[in-house]
C-alpha atoms as a PDB file:
ATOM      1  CA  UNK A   1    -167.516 251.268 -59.829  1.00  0.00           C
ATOM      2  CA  UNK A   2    -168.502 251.198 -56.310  1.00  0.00           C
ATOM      3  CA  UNK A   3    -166.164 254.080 -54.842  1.00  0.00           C
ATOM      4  CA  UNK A   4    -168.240 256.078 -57.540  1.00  0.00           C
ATOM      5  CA  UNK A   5    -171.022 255.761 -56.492  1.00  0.00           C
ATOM      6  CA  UNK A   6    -170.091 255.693 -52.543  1.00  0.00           C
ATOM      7  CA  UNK A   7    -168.238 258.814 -54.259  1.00  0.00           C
ATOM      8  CA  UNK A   8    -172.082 260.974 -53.926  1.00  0.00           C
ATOM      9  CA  UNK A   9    -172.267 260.048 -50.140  1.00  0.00           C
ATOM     10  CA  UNK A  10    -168.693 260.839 -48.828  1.00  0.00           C
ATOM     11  CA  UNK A  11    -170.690 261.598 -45.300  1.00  0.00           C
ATOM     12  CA  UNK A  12    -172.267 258.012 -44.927  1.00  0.00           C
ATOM     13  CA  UNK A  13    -170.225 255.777 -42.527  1.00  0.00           C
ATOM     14  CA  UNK A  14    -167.677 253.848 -43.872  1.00  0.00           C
ATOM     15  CA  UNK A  15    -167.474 255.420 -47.562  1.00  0.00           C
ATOM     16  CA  UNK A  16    -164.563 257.411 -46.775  1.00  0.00           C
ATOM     17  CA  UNK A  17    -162.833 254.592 -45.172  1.00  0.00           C
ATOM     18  CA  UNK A  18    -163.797 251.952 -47.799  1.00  0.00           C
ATOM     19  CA  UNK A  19    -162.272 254.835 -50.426  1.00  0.00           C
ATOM     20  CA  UNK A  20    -158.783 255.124 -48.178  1.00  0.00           C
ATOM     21  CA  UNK A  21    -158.464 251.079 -48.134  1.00  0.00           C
ATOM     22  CA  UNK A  22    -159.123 250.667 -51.260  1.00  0.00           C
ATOM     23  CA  UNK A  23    -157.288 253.473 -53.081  1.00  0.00           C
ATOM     24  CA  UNK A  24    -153.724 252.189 -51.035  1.00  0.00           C
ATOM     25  CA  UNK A  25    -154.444 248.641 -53.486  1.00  0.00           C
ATOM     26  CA  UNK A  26    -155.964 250.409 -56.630  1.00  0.00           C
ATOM     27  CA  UNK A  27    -153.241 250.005 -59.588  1.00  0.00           C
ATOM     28  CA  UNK A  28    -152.715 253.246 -61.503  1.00  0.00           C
ATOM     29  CA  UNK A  29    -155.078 252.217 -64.394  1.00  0.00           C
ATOM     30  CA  UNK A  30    -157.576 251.973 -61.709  1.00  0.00           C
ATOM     31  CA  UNK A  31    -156.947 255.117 -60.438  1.00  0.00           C
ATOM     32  CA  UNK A  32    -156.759 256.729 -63.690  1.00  0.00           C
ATOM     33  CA  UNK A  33    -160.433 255.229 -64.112  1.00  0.00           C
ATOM     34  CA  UNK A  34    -161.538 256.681 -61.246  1.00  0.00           C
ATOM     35  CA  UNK A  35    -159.999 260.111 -61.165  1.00  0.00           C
ATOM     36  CA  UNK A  36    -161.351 260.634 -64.490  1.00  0.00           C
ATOM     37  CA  UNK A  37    -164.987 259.649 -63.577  1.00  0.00           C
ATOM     38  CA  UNK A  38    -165.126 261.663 -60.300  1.00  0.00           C
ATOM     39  CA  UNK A  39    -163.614 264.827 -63.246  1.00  0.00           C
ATOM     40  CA  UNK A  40    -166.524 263.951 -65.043  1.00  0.00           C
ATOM     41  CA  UNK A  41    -169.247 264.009 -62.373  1.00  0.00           C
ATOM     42  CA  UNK A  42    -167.759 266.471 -60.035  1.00  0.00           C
ATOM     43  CA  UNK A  43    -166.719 269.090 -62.170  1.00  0.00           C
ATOM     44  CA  UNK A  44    -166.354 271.609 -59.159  1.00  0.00           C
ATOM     45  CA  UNK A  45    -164.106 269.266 -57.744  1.00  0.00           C
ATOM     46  CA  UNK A  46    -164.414 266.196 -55.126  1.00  0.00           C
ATOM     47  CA  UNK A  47    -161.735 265.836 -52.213  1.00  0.00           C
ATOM     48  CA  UNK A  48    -160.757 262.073 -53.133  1.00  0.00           C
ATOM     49  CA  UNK A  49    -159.266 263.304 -56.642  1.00  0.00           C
ATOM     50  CA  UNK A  50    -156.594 265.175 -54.019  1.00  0.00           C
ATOM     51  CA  UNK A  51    -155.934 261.235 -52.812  1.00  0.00           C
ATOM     52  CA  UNK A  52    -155.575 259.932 -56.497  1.00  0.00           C
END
């Protein structure tokens, strides 16, 4: 739930790099979650589903 929200301000400091850390421990239903709520609020796209 975090990442998603961190998800609007890619450019702040650390929300990038809190998204790479966590994403390397996030099991695939976590993953699944989140690729499918960035789908739903980035419907042009958002560079993290790439990393998903």
């Amino acid at each position: 739930m975090v990442l998603l929200y961190k998800s609007k301000h890619t450019g702040v400091t650390g929300n990038q790099l809190d998204f790479d850390n966590a994403a390397k421990e996030m099991s695939i239903k976590q993953q699944s979650w989140l690729k499918n709520a960035l789908s739903v609020m980035f419907s042009d796209g958002h560079n993290w589903l790439n990393n998903l």
